[in-house]
C-alpha atoms as a PDB file:
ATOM      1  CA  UNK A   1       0.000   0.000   0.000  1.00  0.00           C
ATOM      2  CA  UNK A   2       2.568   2.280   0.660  1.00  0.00           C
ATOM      3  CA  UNK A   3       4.711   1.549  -2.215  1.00  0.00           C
ATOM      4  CA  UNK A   4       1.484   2.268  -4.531  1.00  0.00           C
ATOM      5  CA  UNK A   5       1.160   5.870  -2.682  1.00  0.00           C
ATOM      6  CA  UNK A   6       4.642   6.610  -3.118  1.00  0.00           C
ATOM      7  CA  UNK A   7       4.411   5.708  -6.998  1.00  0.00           C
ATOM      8  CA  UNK A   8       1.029   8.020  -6.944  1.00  0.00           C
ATOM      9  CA  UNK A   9       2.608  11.162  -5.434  1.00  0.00           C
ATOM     10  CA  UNK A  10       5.932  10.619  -7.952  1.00  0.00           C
ATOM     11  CA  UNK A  11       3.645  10.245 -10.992  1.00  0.00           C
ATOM     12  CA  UNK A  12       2.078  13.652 -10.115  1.00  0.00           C
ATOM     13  CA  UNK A  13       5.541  15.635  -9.885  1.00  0.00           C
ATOM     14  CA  UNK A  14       5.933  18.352 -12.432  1.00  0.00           C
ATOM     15  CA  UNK A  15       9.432  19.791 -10.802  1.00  0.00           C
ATOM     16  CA  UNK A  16       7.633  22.714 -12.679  1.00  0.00           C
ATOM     17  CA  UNK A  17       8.155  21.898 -16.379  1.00  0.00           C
ATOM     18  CA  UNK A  18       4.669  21.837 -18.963  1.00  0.00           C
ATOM     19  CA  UNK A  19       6.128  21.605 -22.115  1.00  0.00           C
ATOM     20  CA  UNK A  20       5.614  18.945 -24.357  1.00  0.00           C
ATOM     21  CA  UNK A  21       7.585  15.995 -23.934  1.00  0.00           C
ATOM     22  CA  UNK A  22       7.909  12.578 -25.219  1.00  0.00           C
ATOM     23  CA  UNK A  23       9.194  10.866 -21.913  1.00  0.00           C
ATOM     24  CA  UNK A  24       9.004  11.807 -18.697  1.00  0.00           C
ATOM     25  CA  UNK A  25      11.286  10.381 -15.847  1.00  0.00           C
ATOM     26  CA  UNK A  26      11.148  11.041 -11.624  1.00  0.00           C
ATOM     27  CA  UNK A  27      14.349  10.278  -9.896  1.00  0.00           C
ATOM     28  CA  UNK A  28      14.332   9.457  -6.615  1.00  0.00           C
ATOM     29  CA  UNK A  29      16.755   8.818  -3.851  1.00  0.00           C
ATOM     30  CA  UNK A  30      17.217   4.980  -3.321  1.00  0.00           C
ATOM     31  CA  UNK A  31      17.832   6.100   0.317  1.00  0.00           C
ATOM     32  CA  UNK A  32      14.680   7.889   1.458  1.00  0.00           C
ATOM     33  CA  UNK A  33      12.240   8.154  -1.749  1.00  0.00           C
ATOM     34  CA  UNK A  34      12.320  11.616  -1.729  1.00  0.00           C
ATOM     35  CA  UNK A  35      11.982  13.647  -5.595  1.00  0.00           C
ATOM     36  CA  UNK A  36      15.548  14.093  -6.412  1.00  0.00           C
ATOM     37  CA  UNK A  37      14.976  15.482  -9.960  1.00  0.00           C
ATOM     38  CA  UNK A  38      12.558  15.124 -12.968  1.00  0.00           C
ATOM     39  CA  UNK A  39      13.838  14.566 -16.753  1.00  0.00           C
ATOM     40  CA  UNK A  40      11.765  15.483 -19.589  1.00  0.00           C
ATOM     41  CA  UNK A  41      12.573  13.825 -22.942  1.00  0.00           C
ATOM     42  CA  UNK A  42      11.625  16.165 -25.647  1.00  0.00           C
ATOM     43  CA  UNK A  43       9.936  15.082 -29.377  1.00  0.00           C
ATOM     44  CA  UNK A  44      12.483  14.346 -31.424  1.00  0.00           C
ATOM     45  CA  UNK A  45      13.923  16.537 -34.202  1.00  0.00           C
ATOM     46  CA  UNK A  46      12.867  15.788 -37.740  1.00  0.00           C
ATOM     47  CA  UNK A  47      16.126  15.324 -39.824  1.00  0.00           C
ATOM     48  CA  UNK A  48      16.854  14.535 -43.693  1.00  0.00           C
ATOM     49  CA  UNK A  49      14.367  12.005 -45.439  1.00  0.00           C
ATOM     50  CA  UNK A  50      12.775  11.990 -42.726  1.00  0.00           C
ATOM     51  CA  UNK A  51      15.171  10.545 -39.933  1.00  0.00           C
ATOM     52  CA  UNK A  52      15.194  11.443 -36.618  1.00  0.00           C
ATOM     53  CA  UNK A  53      18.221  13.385 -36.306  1.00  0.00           C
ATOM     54  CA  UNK A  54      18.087  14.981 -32.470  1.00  0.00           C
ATOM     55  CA  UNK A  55      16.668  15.199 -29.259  1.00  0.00           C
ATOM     56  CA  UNK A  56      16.999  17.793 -26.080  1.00  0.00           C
ATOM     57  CA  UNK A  57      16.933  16.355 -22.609  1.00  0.00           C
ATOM     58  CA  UNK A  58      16.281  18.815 -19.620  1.00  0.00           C
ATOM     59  CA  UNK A  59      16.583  18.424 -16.331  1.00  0.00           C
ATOM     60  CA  UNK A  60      14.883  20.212 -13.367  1.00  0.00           C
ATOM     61  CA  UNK A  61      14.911  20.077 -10.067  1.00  0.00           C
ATOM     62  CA  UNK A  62      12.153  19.708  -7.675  1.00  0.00           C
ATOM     63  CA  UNK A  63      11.802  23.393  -6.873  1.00  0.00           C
ATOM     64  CA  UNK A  64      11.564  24.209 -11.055  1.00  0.00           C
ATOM     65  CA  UNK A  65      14.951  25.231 -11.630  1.00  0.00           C
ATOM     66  CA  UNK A  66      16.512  23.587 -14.639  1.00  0.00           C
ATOM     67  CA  UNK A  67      20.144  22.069 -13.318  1.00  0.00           C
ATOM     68  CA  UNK A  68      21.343  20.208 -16.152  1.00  0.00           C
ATOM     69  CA  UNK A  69      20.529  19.685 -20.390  1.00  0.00           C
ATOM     70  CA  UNK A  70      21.485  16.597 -23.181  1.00  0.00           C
ATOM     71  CA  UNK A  71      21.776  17.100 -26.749  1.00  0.00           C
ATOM     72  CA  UNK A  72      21.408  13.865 -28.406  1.00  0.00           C
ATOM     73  CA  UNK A  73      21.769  13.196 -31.979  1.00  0.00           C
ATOM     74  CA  UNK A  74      20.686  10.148 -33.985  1.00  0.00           C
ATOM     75  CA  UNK A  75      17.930   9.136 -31.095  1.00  0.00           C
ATOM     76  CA  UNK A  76      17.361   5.825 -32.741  1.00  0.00           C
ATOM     77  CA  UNK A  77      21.058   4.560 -32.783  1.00  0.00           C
ATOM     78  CA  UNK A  78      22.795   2.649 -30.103  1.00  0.00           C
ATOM     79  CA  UNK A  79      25.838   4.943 -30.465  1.00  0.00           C
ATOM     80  CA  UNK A  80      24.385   8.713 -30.582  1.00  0.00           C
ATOM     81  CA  UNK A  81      26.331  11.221 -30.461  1.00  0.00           C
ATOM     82  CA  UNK A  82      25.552  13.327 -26.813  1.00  0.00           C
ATOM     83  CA  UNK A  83      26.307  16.131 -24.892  1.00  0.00           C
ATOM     84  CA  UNK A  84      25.554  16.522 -21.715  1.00  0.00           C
ATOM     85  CA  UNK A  85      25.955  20.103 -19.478  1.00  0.00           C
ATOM     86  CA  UNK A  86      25.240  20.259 -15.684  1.00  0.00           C
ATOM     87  CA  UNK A  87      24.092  24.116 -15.111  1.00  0.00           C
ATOM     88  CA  UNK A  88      25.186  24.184 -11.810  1.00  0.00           C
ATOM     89  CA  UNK A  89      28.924  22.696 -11.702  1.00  0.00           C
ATOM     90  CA  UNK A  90      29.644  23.171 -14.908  1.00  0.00           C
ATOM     91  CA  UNK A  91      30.333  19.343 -15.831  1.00  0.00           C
ATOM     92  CA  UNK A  92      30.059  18.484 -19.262  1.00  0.00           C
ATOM     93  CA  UNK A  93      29.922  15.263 -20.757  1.00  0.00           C
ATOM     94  CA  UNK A  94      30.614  14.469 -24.172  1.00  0.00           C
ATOM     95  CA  UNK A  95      30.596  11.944 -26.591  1.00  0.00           C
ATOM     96  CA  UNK A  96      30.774  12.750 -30.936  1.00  0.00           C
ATOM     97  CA  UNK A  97      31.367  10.680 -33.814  1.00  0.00           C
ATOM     98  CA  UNK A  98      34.830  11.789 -35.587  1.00  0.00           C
ATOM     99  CA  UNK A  99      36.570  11.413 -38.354  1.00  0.00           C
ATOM    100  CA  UNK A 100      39.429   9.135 -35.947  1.00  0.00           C
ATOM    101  CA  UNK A 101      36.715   7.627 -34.370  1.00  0.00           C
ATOM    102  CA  UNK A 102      34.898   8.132 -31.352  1.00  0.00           C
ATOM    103  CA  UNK A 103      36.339  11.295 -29.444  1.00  0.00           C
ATOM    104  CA  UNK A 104      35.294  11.330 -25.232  1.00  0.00           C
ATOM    105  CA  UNK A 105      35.786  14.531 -23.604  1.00  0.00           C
ATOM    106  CA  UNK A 106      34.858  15.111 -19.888  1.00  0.00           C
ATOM    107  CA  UNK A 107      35.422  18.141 -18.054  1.00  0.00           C
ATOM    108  CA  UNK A 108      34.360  18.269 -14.139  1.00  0.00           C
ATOM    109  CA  UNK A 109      33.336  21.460 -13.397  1.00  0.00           C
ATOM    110  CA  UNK A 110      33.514  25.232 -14.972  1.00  0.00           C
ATOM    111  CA  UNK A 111      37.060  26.209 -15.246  1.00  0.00           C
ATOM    112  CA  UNK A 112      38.812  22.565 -14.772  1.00  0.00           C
ATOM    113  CA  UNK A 113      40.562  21.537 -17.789  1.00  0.00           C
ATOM    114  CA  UNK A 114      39.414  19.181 -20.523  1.00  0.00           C
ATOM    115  CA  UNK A 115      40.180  15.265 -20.544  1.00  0.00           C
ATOM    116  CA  UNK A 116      39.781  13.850 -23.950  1.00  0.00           C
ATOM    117  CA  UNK A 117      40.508  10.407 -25.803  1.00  0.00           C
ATOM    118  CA  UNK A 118      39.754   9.323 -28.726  1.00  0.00           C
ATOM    119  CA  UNK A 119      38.417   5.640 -29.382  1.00  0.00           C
ATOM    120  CA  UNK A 120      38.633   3.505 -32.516  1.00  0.00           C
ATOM    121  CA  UNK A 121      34.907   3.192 -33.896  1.00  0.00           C
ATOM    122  CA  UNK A 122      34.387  -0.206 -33.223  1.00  0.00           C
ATOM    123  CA  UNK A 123      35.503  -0.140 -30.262  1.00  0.00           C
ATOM    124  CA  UNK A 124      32.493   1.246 -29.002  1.00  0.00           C
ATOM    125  CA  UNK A 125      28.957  -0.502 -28.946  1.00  0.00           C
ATOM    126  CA  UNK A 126      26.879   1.558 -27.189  1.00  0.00           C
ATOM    127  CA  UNK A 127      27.140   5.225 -26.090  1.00  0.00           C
ATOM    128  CA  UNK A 128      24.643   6.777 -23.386  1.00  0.00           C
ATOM    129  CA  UNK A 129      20.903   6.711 -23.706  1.00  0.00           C
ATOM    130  CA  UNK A 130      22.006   4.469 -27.033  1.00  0.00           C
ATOM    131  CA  UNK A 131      21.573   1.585 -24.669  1.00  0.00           C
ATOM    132  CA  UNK A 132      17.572   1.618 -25.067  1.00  0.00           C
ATOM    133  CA  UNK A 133      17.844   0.775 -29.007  1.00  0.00           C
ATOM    134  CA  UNK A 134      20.845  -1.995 -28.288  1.00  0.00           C
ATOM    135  CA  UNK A 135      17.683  -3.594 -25.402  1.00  0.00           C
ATOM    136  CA  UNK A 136      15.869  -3.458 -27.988  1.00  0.00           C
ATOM    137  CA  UNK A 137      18.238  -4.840 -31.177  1.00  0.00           C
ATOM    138  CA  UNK A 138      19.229  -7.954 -28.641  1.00  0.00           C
ATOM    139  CA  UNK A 139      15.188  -8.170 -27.449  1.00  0.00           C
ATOM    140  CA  UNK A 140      15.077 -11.735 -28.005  1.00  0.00           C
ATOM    141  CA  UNK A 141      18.440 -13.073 -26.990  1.00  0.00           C
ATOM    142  CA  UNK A 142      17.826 -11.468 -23.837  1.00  0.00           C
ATOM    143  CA  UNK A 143      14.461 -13.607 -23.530  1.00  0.00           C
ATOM    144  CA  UNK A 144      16.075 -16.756 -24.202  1.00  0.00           C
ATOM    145  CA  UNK A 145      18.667 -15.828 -21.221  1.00  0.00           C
ATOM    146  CA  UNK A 146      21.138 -14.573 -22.991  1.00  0.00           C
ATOM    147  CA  UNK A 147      24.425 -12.724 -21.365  1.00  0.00           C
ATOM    148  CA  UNK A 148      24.839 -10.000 -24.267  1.00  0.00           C
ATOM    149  CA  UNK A 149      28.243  -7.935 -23.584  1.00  0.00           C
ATOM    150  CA  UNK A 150      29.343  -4.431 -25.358  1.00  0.00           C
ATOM    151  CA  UNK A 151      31.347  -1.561 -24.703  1.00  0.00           C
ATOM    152  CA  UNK A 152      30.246   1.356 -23.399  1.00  0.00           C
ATOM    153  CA  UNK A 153      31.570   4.983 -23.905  1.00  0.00           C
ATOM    154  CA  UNK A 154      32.494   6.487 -20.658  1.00  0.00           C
ATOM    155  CA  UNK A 155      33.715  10.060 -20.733  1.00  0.00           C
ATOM    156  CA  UNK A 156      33.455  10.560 -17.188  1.00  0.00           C
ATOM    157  CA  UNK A 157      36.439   7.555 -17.301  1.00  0.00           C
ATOM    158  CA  UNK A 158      37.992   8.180 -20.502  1.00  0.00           C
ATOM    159  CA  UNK A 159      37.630   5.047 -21.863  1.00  0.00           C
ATOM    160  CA  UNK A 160      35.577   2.261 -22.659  1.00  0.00           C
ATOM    161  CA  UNK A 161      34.102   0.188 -20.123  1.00  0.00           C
ATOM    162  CA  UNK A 162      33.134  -3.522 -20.911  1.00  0.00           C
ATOM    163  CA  UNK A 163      29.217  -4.359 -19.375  1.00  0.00           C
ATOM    164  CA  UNK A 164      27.581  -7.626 -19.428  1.00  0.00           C
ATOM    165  CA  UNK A 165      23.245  -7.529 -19.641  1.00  0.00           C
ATOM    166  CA  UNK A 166      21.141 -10.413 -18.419  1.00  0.00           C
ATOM    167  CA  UNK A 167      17.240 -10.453 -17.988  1.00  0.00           C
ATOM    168  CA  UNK A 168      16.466 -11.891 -14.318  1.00  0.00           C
ATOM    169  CA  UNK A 169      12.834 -12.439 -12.951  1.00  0.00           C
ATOM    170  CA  UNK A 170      10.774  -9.423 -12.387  1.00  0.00           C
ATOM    171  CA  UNK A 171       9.690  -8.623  -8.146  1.00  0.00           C
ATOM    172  CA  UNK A 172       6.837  -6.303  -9.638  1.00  0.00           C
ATOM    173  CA  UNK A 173       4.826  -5.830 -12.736  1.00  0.00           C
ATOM    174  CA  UNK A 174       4.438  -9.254 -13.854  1.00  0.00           C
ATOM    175  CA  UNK A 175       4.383 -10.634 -17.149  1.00  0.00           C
ATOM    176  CA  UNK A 176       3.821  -7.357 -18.446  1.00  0.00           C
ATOM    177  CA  UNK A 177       7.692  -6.442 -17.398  1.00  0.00           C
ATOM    178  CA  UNK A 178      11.146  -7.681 -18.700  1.00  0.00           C
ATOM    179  CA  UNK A 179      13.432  -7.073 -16.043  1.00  0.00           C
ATOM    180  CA  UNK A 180      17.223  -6.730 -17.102  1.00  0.00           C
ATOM    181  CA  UNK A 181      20.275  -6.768 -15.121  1.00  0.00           C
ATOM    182  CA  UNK A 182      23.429  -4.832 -16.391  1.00  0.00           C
ATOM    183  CA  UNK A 183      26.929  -5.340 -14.837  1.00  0.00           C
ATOM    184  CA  UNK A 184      30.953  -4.699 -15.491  1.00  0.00           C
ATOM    185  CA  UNK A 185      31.988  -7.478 -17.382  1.00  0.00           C
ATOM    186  CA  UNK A 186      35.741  -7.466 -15.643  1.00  0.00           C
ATOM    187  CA  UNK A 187      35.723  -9.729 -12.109  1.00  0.00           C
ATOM    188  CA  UNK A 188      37.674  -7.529 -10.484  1.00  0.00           C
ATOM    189  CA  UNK A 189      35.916  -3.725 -11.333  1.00  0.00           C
ATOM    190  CA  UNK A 190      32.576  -5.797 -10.451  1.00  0.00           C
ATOM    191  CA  UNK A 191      33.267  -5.811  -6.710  1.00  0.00           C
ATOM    192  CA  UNK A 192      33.616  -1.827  -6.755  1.00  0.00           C
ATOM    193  CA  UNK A 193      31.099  -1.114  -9.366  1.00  0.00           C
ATOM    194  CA  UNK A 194      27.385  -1.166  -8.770  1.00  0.00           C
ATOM    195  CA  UNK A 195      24.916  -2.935 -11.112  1.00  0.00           C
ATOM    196  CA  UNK A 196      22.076  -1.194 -12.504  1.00  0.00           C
ATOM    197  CA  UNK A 197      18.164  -2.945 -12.766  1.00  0.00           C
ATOM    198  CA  UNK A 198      16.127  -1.796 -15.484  1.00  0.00           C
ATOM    199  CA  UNK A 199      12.326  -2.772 -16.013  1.00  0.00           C
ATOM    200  CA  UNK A 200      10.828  -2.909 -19.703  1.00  0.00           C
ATOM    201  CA  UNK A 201       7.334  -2.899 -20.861  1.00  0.00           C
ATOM    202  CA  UNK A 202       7.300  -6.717 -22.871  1.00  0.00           C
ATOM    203  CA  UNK A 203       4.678  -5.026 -25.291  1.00  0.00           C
ATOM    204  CA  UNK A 204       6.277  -1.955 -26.211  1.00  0.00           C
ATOM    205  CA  UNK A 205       9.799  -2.520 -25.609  1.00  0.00           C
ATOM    206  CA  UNK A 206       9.908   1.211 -23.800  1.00  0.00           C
ATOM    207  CA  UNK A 207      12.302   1.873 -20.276  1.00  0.00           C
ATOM    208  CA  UNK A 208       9.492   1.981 -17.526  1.00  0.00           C
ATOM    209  CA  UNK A 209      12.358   1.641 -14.379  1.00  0.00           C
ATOM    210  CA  UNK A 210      15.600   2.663 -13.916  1.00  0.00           C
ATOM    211  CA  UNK A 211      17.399   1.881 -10.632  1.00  0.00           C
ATOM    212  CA  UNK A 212      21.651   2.566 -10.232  1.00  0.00           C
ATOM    213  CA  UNK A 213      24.552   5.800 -10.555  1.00  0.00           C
ATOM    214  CA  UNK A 214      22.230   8.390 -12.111  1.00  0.00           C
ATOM    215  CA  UNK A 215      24.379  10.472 -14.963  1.00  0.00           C
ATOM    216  CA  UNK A 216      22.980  13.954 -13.050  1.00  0.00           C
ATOM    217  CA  UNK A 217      25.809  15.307 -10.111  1.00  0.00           C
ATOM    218  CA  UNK A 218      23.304  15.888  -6.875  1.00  0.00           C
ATOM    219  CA  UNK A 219      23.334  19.771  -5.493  1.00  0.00           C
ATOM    220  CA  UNK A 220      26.899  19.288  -4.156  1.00  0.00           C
ATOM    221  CA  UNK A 221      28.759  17.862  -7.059  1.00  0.00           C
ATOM    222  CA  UNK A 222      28.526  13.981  -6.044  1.00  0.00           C
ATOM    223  CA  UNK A 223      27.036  11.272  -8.012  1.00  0.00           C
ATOM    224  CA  UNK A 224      23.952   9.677  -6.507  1.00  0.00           C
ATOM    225  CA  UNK A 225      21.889   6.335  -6.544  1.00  0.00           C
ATOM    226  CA  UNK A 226      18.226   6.892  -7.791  1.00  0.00           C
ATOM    227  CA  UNK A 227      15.125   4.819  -9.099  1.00  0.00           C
ATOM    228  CA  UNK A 228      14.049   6.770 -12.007  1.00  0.00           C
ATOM    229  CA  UNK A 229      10.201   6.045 -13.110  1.00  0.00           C
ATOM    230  CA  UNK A 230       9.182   6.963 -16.860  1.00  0.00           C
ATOM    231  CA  UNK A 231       5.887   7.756 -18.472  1.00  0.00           C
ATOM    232  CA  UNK A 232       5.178   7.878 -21.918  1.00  0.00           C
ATOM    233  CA  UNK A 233       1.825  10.376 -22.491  1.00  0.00           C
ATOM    234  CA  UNK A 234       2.105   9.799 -26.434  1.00  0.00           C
ATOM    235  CA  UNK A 235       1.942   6.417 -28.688  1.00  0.00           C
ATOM    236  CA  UNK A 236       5.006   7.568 -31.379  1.00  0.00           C
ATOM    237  CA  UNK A 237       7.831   5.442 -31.442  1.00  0.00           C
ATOM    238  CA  UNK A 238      10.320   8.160 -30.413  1.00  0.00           C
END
């Protein structure tokens, strides 16, 4: 009972936005439950021949002040290129497509210098919110139990980082949910990293839960561990 009236008063958070959006998500603290931020997934951005070239991200916190923005281009790839800008501290994420290959940069806060690499193209799988379209390219294997591993852009490391996904059995949501379980893929990185659990609507494929590191710096600068619940007001695919 009180899980349901928690999920009730989160659904009905705002943080103050009421634009249009495609997806909307409401972080909260694993700790406590309380509203940590909201994330509104604008439409996407009509692009040549009618591709979907780019999509804006905002961020706002509970009292309606925007603290953070994403810029993500090719929304229906697994490897987008994104940028990422916390309002408050400055930090800026960033991953583009180059003519080397696939150029990280990652600066901390306002003023710090800039770390950049540069990775070989195929050495990345999957970059950022990218990870929703590779769910949904390995749908199937991950029914039958598969363990599907890729590389995953990390500009906050500088470097690659090798996951592993897995679906596991759902606590909540029933048949209606596919439950997935993502993980390092290196033994030793796994004892200091946590995992992340992610929930998917069977029928529609879409993110409905996400629980782990969020990629949004709390109010001091840390990163923080929060369930993220989306909602999906419209029926187009992106």
């Amino acid at each position: 009972m009180f899980a349901w009236m928690a999920a009730a008063l989160v659904a009905g958070t705002s943080c103050g936005f009421e634009g249009e959006f495609f997806a909307r998500g409401i972080a909260t603290d694993l700790s406590n439950g309380q509203v940590v931020y909201c994330e509104y997934h604008l439409p996407a951005e009509p692009g040549q021949a009618g591709t979907l070239s780019q999509r804006q991200v905002l961020y706002y916190s509970p009292e309606g002040n925007i603290i953070a923005k994403k810029t993500i281009r090719r929304v229906a790839s697994p490897r987008p290129d994104v940028l990422q800008l916390d309002l408050r501290h400055g930090e800026q994420r960033q991953v583009q497509r180059g003519d080397r290959g696939w150029q990280l940069q990652y600066q901390s806060r306002q003023g710090e210098n800039v770390r950049g690499v540069v990775l070989a193209r195929d050495e990345v799988d999957v970059v950022d919110a990218g990870f929703d379209e590779f769910v949904r390219q390995h749908w199937d294997g991950l029914l039958r139990g598969d363990r599907v591993a890729f590389d995953f852009a990390s500009p906050v490391h500088g470097r690659k980082v090798g996951l592993r996904a897995r679906s596991i059995p759902c606590d909540e949501g029933g048949s209606s949910r596919v439950c997935i379980d993502v993980d390092v893929a290196q033994p030793l990185l796994r004892l200091f990293a946590g995992s992340l659990h992610l929930q998917y609507d069977d029928e529609s494929r879409r993110l409905l839960v996400f629980e782990g590191v969020s990629n949004v710096l709390d109010a001091r600068g840390n990163s923080q561990k929060v369930r993220i619940r989306y909602d999906y007001p419209r029926q187009q695919e992106y």
